[in-house]
Structures are given as C-alpha cells and as structure tokens.
Protein backbone atom coordinates (compact mmCIF):
# COMPACT_ATOMS: atom_id res chain seq x y z
CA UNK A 1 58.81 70.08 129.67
CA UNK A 2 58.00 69.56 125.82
CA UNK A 3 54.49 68.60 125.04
CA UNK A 4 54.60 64.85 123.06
CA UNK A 5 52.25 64.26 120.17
CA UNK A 6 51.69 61.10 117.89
CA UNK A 7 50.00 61.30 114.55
CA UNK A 8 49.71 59.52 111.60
CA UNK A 9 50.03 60.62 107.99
CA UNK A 10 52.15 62.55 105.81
CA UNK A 11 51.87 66.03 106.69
CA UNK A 12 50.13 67.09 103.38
CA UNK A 13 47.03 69.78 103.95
CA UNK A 14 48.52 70.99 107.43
CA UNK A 15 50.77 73.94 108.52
CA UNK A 16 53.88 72.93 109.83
CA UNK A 17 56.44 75.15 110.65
CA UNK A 18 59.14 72.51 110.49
CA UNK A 19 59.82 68.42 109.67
CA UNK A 20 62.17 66.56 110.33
CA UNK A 21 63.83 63.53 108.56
CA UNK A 22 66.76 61.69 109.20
CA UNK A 23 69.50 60.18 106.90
CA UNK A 24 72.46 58.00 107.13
CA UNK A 25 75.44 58.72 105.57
CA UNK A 26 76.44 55.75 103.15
CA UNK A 27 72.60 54.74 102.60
CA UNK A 28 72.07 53.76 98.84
CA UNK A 29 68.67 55.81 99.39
CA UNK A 30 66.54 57.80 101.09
CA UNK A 31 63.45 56.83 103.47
CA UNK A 32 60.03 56.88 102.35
CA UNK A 33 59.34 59.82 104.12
CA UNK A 34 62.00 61.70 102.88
CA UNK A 35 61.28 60.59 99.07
CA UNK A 36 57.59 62.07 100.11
CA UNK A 37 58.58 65.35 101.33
CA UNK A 38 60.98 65.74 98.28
CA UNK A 39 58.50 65.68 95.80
CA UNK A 40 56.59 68.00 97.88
CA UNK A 41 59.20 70.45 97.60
CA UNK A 42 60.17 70.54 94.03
CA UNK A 43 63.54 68.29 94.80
CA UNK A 44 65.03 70.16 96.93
CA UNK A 45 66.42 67.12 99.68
CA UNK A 46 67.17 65.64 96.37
CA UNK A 47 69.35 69.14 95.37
CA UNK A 48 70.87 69.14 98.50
CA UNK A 49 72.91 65.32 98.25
CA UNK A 50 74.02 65.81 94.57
CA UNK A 51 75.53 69.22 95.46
CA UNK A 52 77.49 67.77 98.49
CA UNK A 53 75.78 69.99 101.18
CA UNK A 54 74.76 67.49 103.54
CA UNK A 55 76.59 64.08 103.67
CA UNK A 56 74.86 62.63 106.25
CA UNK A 57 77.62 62.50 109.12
CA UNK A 58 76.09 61.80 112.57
CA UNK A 59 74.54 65.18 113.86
CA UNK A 60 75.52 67.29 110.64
CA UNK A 61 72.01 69.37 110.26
CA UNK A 62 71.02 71.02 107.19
CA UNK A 63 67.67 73.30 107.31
CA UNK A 64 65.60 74.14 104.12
CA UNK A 65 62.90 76.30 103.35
CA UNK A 66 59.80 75.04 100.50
CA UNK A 67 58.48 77.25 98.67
CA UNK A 68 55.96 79.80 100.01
CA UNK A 69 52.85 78.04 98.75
CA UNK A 70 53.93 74.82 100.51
CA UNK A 71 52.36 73.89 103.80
CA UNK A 72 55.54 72.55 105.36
CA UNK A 73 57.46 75.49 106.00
CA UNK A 74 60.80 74.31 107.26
CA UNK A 75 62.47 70.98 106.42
CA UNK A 76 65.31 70.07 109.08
CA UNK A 77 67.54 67.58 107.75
CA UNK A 78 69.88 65.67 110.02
CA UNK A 79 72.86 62.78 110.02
CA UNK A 80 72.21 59.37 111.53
CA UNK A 81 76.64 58.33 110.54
CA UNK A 82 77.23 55.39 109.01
CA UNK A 83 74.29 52.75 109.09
CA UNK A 84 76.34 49.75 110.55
CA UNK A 85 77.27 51.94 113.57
CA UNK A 86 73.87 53.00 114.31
CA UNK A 87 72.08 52.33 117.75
CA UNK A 88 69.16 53.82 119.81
CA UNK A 89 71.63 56.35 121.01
CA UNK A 90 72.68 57.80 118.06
CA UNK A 91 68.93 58.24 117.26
CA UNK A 92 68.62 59.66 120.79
CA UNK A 93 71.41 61.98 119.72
CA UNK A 94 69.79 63.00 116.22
CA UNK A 95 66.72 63.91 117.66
CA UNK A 96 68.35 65.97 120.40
CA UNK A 97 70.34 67.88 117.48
CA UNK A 98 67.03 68.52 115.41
CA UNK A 99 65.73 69.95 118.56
CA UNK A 100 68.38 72.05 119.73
CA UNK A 101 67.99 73.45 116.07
CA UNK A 102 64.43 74.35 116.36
CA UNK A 103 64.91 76.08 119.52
CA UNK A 104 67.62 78.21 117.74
CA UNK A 105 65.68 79.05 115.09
CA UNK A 106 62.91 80.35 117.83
CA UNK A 107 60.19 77.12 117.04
CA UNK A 108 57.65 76.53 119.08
CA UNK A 109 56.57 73.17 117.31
CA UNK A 110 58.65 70.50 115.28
CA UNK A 111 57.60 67.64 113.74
CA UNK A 112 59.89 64.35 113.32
CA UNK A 113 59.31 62.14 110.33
CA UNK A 114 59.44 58.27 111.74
CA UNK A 115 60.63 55.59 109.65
CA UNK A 116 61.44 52.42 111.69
CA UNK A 117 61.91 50.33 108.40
CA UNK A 118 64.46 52.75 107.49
CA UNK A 119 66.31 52.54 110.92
CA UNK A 120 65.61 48.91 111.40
CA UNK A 121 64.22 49.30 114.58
CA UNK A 122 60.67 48.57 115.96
CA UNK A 123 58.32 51.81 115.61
CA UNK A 124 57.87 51.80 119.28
CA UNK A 125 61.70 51.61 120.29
CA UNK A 126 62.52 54.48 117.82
CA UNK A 127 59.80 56.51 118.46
CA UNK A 128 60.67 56.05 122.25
CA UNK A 129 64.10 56.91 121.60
CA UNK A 130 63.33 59.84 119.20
CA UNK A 131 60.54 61.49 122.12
CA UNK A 132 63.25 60.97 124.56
CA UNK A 133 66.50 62.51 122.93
CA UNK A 134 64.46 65.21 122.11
CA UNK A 135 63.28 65.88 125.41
CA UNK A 136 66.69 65.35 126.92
CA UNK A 137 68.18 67.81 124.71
CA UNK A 138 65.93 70.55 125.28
CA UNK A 139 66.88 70.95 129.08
CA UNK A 140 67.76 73.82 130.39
CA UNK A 141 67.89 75.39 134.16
CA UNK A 142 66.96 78.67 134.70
CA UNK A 143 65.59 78.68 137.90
CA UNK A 144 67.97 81.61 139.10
CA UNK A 145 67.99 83.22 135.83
CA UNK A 146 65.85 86.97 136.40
CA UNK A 147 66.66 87.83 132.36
CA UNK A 148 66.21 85.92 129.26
CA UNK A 149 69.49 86.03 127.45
CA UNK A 150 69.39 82.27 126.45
CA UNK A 151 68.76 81.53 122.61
CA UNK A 152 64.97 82.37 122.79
CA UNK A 153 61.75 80.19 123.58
CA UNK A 154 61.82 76.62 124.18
CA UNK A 155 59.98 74.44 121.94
CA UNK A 156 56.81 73.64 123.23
CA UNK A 157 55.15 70.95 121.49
CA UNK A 158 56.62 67.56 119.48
CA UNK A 159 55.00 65.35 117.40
CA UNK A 160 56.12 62.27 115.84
CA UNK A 161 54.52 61.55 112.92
CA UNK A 162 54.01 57.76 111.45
CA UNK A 163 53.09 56.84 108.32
CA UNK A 164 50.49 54.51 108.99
CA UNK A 165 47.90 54.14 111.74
CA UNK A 166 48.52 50.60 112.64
CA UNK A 167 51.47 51.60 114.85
CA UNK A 168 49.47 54.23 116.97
CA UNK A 169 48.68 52.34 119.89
CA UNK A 170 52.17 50.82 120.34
CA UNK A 171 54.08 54.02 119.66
CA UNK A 172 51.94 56.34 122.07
CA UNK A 173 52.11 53.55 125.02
CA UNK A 174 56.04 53.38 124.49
CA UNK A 175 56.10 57.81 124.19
CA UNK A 176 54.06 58.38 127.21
CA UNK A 177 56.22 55.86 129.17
CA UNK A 178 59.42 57.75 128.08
CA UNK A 179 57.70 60.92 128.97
CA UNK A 180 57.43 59.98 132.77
CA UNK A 181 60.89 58.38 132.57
CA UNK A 182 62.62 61.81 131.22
CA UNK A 183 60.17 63.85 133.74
CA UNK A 184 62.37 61.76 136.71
CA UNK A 185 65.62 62.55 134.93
CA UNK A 186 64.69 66.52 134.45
CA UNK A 187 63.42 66.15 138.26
CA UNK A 188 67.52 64.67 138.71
CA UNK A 189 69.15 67.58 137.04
CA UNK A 190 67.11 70.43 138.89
CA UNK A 191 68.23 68.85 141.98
CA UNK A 192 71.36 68.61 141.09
CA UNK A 193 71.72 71.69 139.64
CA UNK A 194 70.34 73.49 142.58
CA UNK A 195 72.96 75.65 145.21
CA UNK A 196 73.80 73.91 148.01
CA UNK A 197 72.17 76.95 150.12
CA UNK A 198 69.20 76.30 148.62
CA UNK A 199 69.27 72.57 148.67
CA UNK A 200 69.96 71.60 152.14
CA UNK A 201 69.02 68.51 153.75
CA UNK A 202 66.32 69.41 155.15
CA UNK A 203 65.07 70.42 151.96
CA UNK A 204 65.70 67.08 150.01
CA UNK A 205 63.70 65.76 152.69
CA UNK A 206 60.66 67.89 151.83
CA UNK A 207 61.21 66.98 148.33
CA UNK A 208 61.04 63.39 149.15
CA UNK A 209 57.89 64.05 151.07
CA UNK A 210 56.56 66.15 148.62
CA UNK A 211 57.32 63.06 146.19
CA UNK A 212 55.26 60.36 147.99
CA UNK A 213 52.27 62.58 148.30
CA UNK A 214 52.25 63.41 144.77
CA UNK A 215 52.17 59.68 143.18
CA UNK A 216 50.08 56.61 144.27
CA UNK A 217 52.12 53.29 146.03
CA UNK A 218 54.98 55.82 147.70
CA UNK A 219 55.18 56.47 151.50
CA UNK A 220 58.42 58.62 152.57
CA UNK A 221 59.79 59.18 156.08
CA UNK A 222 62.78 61.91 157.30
CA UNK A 223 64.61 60.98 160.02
CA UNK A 224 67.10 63.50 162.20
CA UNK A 225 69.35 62.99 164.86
CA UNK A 226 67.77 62.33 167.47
CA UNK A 227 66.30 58.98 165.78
CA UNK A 228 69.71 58.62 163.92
CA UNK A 229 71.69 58.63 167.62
CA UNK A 230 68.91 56.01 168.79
CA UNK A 231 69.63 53.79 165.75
CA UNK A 232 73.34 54.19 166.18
CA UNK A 233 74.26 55.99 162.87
CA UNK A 234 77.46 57.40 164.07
CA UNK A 235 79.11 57.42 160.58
CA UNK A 236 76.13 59.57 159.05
CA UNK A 237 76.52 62.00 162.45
CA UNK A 238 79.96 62.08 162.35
CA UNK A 239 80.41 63.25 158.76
CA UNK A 240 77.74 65.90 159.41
CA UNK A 241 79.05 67.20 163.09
CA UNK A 242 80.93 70.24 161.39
CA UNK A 243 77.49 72.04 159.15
CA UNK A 244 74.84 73.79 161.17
CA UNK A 245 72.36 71.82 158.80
CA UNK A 246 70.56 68.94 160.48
CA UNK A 247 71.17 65.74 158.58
CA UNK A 248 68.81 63.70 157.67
CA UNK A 249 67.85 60.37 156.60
CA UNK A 250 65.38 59.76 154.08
CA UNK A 251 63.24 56.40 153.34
CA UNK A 252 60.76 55.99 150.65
CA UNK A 253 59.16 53.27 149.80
CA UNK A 254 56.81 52.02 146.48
CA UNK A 255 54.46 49.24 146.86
CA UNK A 256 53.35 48.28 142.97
CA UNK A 257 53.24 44.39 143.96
CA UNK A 258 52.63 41.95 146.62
CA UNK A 259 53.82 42.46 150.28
CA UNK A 260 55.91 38.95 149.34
CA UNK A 261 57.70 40.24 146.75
CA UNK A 262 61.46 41.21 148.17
CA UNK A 263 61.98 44.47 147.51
CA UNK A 264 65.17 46.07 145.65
CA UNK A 265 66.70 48.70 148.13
CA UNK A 266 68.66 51.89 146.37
CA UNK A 267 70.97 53.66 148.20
CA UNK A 268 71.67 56.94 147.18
CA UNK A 269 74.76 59.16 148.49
CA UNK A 270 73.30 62.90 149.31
CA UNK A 271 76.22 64.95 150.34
CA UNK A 272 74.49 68.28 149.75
CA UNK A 273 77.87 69.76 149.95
CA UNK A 274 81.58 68.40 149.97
CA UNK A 275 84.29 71.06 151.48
CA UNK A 276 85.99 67.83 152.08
CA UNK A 277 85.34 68.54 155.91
CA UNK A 278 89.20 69.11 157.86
CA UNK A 279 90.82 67.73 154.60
CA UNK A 280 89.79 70.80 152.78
CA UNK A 281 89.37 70.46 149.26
CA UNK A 282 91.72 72.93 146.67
CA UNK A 283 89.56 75.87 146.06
CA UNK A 284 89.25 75.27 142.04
CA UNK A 285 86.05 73.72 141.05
CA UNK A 286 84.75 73.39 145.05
CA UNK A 287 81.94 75.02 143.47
CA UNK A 288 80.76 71.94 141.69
CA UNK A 289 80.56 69.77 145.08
CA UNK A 290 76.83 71.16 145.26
CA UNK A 291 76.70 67.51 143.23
CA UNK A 292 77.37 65.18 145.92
CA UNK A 293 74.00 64.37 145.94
CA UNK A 294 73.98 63.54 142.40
CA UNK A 295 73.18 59.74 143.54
CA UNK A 296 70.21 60.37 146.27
CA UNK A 297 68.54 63.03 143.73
CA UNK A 298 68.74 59.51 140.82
CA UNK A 299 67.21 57.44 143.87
CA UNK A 300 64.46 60.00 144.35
CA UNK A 301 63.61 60.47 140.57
CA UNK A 302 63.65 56.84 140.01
CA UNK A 303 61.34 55.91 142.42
CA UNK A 304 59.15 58.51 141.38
CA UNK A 305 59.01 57.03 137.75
CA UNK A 306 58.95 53.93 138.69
CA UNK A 307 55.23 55.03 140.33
CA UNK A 308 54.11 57.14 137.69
CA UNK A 309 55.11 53.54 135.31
CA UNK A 310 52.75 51.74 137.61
CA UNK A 311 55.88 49.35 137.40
CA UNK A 312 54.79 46.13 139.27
CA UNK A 313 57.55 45.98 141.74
CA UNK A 314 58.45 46.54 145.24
CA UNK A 315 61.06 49.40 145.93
CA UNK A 316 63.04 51.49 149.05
CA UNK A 317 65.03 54.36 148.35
CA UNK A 318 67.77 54.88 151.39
CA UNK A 319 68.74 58.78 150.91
CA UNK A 320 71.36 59.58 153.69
CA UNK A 321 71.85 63.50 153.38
CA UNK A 322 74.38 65.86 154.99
CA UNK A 323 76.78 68.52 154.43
CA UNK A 324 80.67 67.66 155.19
CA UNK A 325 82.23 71.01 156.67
CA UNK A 326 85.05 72.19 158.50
CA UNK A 327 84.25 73.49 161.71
CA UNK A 328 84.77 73.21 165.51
CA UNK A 329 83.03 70.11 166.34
CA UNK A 330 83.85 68.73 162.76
CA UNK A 331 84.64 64.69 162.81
CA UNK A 332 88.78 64.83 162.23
CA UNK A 333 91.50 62.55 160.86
CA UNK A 334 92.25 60.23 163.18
CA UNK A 335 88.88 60.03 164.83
CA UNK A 336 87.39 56.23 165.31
CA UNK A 337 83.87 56.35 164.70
CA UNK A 338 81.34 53.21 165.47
CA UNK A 339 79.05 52.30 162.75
CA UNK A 340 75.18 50.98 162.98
CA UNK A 341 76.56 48.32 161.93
CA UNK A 342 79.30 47.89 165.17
CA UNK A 343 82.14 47.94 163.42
CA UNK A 344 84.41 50.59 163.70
CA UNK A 345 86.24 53.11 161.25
CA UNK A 346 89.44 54.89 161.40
CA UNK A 347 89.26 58.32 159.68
CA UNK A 348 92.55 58.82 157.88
CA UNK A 349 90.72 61.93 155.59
CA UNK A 350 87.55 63.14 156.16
CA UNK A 351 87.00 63.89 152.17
CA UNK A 352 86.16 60.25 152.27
CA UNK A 353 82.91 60.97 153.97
CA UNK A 354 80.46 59.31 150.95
CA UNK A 355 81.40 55.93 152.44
CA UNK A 356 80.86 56.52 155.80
CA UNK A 357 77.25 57.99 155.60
CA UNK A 358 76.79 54.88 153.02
CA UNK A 359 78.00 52.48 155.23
CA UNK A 360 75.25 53.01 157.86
CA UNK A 361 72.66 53.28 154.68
CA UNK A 362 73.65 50.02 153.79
CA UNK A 363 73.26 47.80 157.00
CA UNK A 364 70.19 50.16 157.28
CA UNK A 365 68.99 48.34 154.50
CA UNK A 366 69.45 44.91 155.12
CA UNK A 367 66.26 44.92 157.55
CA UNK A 368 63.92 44.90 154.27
CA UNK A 369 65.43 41.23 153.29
CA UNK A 370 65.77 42.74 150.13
CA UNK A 371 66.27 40.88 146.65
CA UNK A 372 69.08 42.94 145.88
CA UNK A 373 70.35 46.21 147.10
CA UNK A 374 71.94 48.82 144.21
CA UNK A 375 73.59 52.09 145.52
CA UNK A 376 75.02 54.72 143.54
CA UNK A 377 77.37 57.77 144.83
CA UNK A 378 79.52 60.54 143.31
CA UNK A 379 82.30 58.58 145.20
CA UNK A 380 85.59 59.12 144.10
CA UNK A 381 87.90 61.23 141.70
CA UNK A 382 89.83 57.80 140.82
CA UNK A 383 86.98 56.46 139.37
CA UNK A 384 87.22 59.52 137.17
CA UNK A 385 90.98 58.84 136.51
CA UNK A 386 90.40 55.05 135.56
CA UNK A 387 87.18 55.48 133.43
CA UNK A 388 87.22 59.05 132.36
CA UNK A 389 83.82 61.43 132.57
CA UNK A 390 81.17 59.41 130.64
CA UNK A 391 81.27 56.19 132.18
CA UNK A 392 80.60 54.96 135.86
CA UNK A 393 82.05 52.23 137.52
CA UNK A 394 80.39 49.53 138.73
CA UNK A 395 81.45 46.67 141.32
CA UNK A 396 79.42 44.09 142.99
CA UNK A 397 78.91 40.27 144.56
CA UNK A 398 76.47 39.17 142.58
CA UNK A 399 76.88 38.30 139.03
CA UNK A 400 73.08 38.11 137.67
CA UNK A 401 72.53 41.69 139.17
CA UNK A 402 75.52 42.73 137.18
CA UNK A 403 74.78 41.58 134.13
CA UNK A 404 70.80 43.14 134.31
CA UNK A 405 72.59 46.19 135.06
CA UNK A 406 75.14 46.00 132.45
CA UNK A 407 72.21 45.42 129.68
CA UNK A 408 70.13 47.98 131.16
CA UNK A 409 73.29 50.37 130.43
CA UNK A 410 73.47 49.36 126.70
CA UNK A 411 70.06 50.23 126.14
CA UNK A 412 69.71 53.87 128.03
CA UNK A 413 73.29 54.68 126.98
CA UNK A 414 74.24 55.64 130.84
CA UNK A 415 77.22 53.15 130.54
CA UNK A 416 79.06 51.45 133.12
CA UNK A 417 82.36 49.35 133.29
CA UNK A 418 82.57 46.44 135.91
CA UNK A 419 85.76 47.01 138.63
CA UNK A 420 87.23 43.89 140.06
CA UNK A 421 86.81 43.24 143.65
CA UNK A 422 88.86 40.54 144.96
CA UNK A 423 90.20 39.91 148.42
CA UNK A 424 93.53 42.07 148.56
CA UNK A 425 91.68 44.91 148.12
CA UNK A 426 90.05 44.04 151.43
CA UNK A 427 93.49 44.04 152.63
CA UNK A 428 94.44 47.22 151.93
CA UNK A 429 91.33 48.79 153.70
CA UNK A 430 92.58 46.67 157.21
CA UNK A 431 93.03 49.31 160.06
CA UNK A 432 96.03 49.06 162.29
CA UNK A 433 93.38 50.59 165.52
CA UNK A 434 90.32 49.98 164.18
CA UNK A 435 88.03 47.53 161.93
CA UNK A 436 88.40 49.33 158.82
CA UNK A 437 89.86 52.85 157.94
CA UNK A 438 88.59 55.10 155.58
CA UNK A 439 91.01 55.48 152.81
CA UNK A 440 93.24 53.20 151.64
CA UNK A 441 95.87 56.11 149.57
CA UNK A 442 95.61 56.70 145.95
CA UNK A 443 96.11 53.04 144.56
CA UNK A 444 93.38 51.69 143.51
CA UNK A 445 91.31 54.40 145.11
CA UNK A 446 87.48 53.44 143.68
CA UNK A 447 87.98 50.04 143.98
CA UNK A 448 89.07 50.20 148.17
CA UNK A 449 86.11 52.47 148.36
CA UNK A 450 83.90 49.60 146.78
CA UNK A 451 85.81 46.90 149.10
CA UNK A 452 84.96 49.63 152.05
CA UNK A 453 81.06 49.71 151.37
CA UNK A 454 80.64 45.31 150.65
CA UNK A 455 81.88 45.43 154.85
CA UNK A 456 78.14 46.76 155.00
CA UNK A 457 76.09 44.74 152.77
CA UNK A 458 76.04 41.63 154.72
CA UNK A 459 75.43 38.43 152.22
CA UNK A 460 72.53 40.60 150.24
CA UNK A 461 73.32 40.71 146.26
CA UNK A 462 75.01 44.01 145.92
CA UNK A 463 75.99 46.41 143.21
CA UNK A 464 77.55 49.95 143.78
CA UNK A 465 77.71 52.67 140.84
CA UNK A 466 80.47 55.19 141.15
CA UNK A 467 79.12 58.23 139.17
CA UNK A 468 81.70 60.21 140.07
CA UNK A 469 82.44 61.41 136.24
CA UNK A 470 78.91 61.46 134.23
CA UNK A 471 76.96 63.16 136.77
CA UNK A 472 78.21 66.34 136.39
CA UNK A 473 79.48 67.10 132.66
CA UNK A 474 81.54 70.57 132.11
CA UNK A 475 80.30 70.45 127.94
CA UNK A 476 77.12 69.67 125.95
CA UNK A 477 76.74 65.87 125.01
CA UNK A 478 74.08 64.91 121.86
CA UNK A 479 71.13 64.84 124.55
CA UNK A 480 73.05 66.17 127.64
CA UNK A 481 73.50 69.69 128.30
CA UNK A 482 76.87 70.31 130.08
CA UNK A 483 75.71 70.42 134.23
CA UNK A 484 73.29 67.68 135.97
CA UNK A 485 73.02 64.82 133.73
CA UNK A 486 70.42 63.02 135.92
CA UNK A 487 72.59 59.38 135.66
CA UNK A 488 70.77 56.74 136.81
CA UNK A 489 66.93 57.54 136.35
CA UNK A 490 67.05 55.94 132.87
CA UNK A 491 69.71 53.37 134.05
CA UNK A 492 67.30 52.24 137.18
CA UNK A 493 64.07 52.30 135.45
CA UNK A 494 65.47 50.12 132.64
CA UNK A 495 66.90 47.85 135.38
CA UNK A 496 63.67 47.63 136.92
CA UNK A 497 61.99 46.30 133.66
CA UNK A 498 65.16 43.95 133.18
CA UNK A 499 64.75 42.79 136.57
CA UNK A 500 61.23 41.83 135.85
CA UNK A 501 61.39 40.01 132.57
CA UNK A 502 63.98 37.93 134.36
CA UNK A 503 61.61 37.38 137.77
C-alpha cells in the first residue's frame, strides 16, 4: 500500500515530480495554493481557465508541465463540480482521480496541495479524506498475475502538503488513522477477490487466526463439525453437507475496554462459494459467487482496524463459513432442518443458504449479552433489484442503532437505505410443516429474508446489511476499482466511533 507523508510548506526549493491542486467549477477564484503555484509557473493554471481547457467539472484532470528550470515538475490539476454539491466524497473521489493519473503517467511520488479554507472543511477531515481516496483508488489485485501488463508501477509514496505548521499534529493523527482503516478495507478486497479454491474455509479460518496474533486485544477461535454437531448448528451443517470442505465457524473477539462494557457482535455471512447447492444457479456470472463471503471478509477487516485504532470498545466477530454445493449428501428442497436455536426450517430452495448458516450465527450470538448485534451478508439479488448496485439495504428493531448506522453511511459514503419490516412480512415466511421456511417467492424477496434472520435475534437491538449489490462492482467507481469493494470496513469503523460519542 501507498506510503502517507505530511509536510508543511509550499513546495518551493524541492524536487517534485508532480502537485496537485484542486478546483471547483463555478468558484469566483482560485485557492491560495493554486494562486502560489501559478506564479511559480509563469501563469500557466492561470492560461489554462481563460482558454477554456479545464472547467473544473468533478474529476475532469488537466496535467501541466513548468518550465525546465522549475522545481515542480508536473502540476496535476483536477475538478471538485460545483461548490454547493461538494462533500467528503467527492474529495475522496478527486484525490482517487489525481492518483489514478499519476500511476498512468508511471509516478512514483505525488504531492496534493491542501486547502481546507478553500473546501470548507476542517484540515484534518480533508486531509483524511484526501489520504484515503487516494489510497482507495490505487488498488489493484494481482496476486495471480505472473506478467506485468497493467499501466506500469504503482505510486509509492503520498504526501499532503499544508500550508502552515499549526495543523501538523491534527492532520497526521487523522492520516495515520485512515491509513489503518483503508489497510482493513484492502485486507476486504484481497479476500474477496481471492478464488474460491484458494479461499476455502479452512483458510478464512487461518486468516482469522493469523489476524488475532498479529494485533494486540484480539483472540480468535475455529470451530468444525464436530463442535458445530455438539452445539446443534444444523443450519450451518446442512448448507455445507454437499462440499468436501469442512465448514467452519469462526469467533474473534477485541477487548479495547472494560470486561463490563457489552460488546457489539458482527455477524458476517462467509459462503466461500454459492453454486446455489440442488437449486443450481444459471451458469452466467456463477463465477462471481467466490463473493459470498464478501460480509465475513468486512467482519474480519473491521475488527482488525478497530485493534490497530486502539478503539476503546468491546467487539465479536461471528464468521460462519462454508461452501453450498450440489452433491450426494447435499441438504435438498424440501428437507426440514433444526436450528441451534430449536426452531425448525423448511427448505423450499437451497440458494437461500446465507440465512440459514446466519440464523445459527445469530442465536450463537446472543450468549455475549451484547449491546447490539450488526450482521451483514451478500444476501439476496432482490435487494439488488430494489436498490440497484451502490447501495445496501438495511433493516432492523432498533431505531438508535439505525440511525448511528445511517450517519456513519453519510460520512464513509458506503450508503445504505432502511427496508421496512413489519409483521406481514413475518407472515409470509410461516411454514405450512415447519416453523419457518426458507424462501418466501420473489415478492418482497430481501425484506422476507430480513423477517427470516429477526426469528434469530431474540430481543437484542439488531441491524442486518444486505450488500448484495456494492460488494462486488463490474466497473471502476471514483475510489473503487470494479471487483471487491471491501463494504463495510469504513462503514463499521465509523459506526464504532458513532457508537462511542453516543455511549
């Protein structure tokens, strides 16, 4: 990952190979920093607006060269939009684009030019958003790649320059915090990204473990089976009856506060990969169902962060992990299976297996008497239908977790959209033989799949993320190369930090 600097000054009397400065597109005037660098260069920002080259439109990048006997060498000029749409996630976007550019242009340093005053924003919140667009944007896996035919070296150092001292101390603490939050979400989109041959089970589990010996405050523990029979996890074992691959059933656990503190539980759906078991899914895209797991690999990352943040919490992360195959001894439609909890499910399709291997997760969870419990899952394609592929759906029973969550979105940009849940949609998940069945039809189909998981929460405050559409995206976003987005790292950590203010 990209090495983060901070430094104060103007740049004058070093060699840099390229700064950047950003501009909106109906300001009356430039920045400061811009007005600096202009009369360093003989006009030449200056040039550029009066001849209509660069208006300023959000992510429109312009790239100029000083003269030879400058010590800047390259000026990269990029669009902020209009100034009265402007947020932290357009700047997140900017800085991605100036990135992106540098990389193109083979760069192996870049410098952005920081004015806060000039984006109304406190130095530390744009500087933080700057360091982590950047970083975001610059993603790439190549783990399986043997030749380099990408576009050339990544960058490999960033530095955000100030103007002034005074804002050092601030700006660094909020940069290196950003820097362990974007290290969970690049740790999100390598698992994510990874084959499903590769990334088995058993494998997240050593990940896991690998996790809690790396960082202070985090035990981890991988269950199989044998324990999972003796607990009575028959939803998790039924799902996985059909793969060769031993399930398993991952626990980690932070301690950054007091044994009294209630922890917050996240449960994480790890489906390491979705056939769609019996009820085979169409061959077309089945190659992208190595992201089932999209939701345990967020719950992994997160906690990780949230150790390297020191955040002063208490935290479990519930990672129930399995493969859903066809095969001989493959759970089938029509099979009743009995939950941890004791209450039984019809299976109606067996492609709505993220539930079941939830649903034992969830009452799992309930014996931490936890302050709130939060799980996320790559649950269902109507979720997709209903909110389209940048947005996750949320439902939930408690209306204070909800709303932490719903701020916590606005700031990372990893948005969500609050699904009712009221009684008839309990109805419609009744079973005619059994407690429950597992699908419900099309109607409706992420909300009964909500209504299906709140039969395992007991009275604990409870929120459910359906990531279904961000987690994997098929194009490049501003900071988001298309694959793994790593939802919910940012999302969780900023929830965390919500959650204390308000505790």
């Amino acid at each position: 990952m990209i090495k983060l600097r901070i430094k104060a000054g103007d740049g004058k009397k070093t060699a840099l190979a390229a700064v950047a400065v950003f501009h909106f597109e109906d300001a009356d005037q430039p920045g400061a920093m811009s007005v600096r660098l202009d009369g360093e260069t003989g006009g030449m920002l200056n040039r550029l607006h009066q001849l209509n080259d660069f208006t300023g439109r959000l992510n429109e990048t312009a790239l100029l060269y000083p003269a030879a006997d400058r010590d800047i060498k390259r000026i990269i000029v990029v669009g902020l939009g209009k100034k009265e749409k402007f947020d932290r996630d357009k700047l997140r976007g900017a800085a991605a684009k100036v990135a992106q550019t540098a990389r193109e242009h083979k760069l192996r340093e870049l410098v952005l030019a920081l004015e806060a005053g000039y984006l109304d924003m406190d130095w530390a919140d744009a500087a933080a958003a700057a360091a982590e667009g950047a970083v975001l944007g610059l993603y790439r896996f190549r783990e399986y790649k043997t030749r380099n035919e990408d576009n050339g070296p990544d960058v490999e150092t960033l530095t955000i320059l100030l103007p002034e001292r005074r804002h050092l101390k601030a700006v660094r603490k909020a940069v290196l915090g950003t820097e362990k939050i974007c290290r969970g979400v690049y740790q999100a989109r390598n698992l994510v990204s990874m084959p499903s041959n590769e990334l088995t089970p058993s494998r997240l589990g050593d990940e896991a473990l690998k996790l809690a010996k790396s960082r202070r405050g985090i035990e981890a523990k991988v269950i199989g089976s044998r324990e999972m029979r003796r607990l009575g996890m028959n939803a998790l074992l039924g799902v996985a009856r059909g793969s060769r691959e031993e399930p398993k059933f991952i626990i980690l656990e932070y301690r950054g506060a007091a044994v009294s503190m209630r922890p917050l539980v996240l449960v994480g759906k790890a489906i390491t990969f979705d056939s769609g078991g019996i009820s085979l899914k169409p061959a077309e895209k089945m190659d992208e169902m190595k992201t089932d797991m999209a939701g345990g690999a967020a719950v992994l990352a997160a906690i990780g962060a949230a150790a390297d943040l020191e955040l002063p919490l208490n935290l479990v992360g519930l990672i129930p992990a399995t493969e859903n195959l066809p095969g001989g001894r493959a759970y089938k439609p029509g099979d009743i299976l009995r939950t941890m909890s004791g209450q039984t499910v019809e299976v109606l399709n067996t492609d709505a297996e993220g539930r079941l291997i939830l649903a034992d997760a969830l009452h799992y969870a309930q014996r931490y008497q936890p302050a709130a419990i939060l799980d996320i899952a790559t649950l269902t394609g109507a979720c997709v239908v209903a909110l389209g592929e940048q947005v996750a759906g949320m439902v939930g029973t408690d209306p204070e977790v909800k709303e932490i969550i719903r701020k916590a979105a606005e700031q990372t940009g990893e948005l969500v959209w609050e699904l009712p849940l009221w009684e008839n949609y309990q109805e419609m998940i009744k079973s005619d033989i059994a407690d429950i069945k597992n699908s419900a039809g099309r109607f409706g189909g992420a909300i009964t799949a909500a209504a299906f998981l709140s039969r395992f929460t007991g009275s604990v405050p409870w929120v459910h993320l359906d990531i279904a559409g961000p987690a994997w995206l098929t194009k490049d976003r501003p900071y988001q190369p298309k694959g793994a987005t790593g939802i919910g790292v940012r999302l969780f950590i900023q929830f965390f930090m919500n959650w204390l203010e308000a505790h």
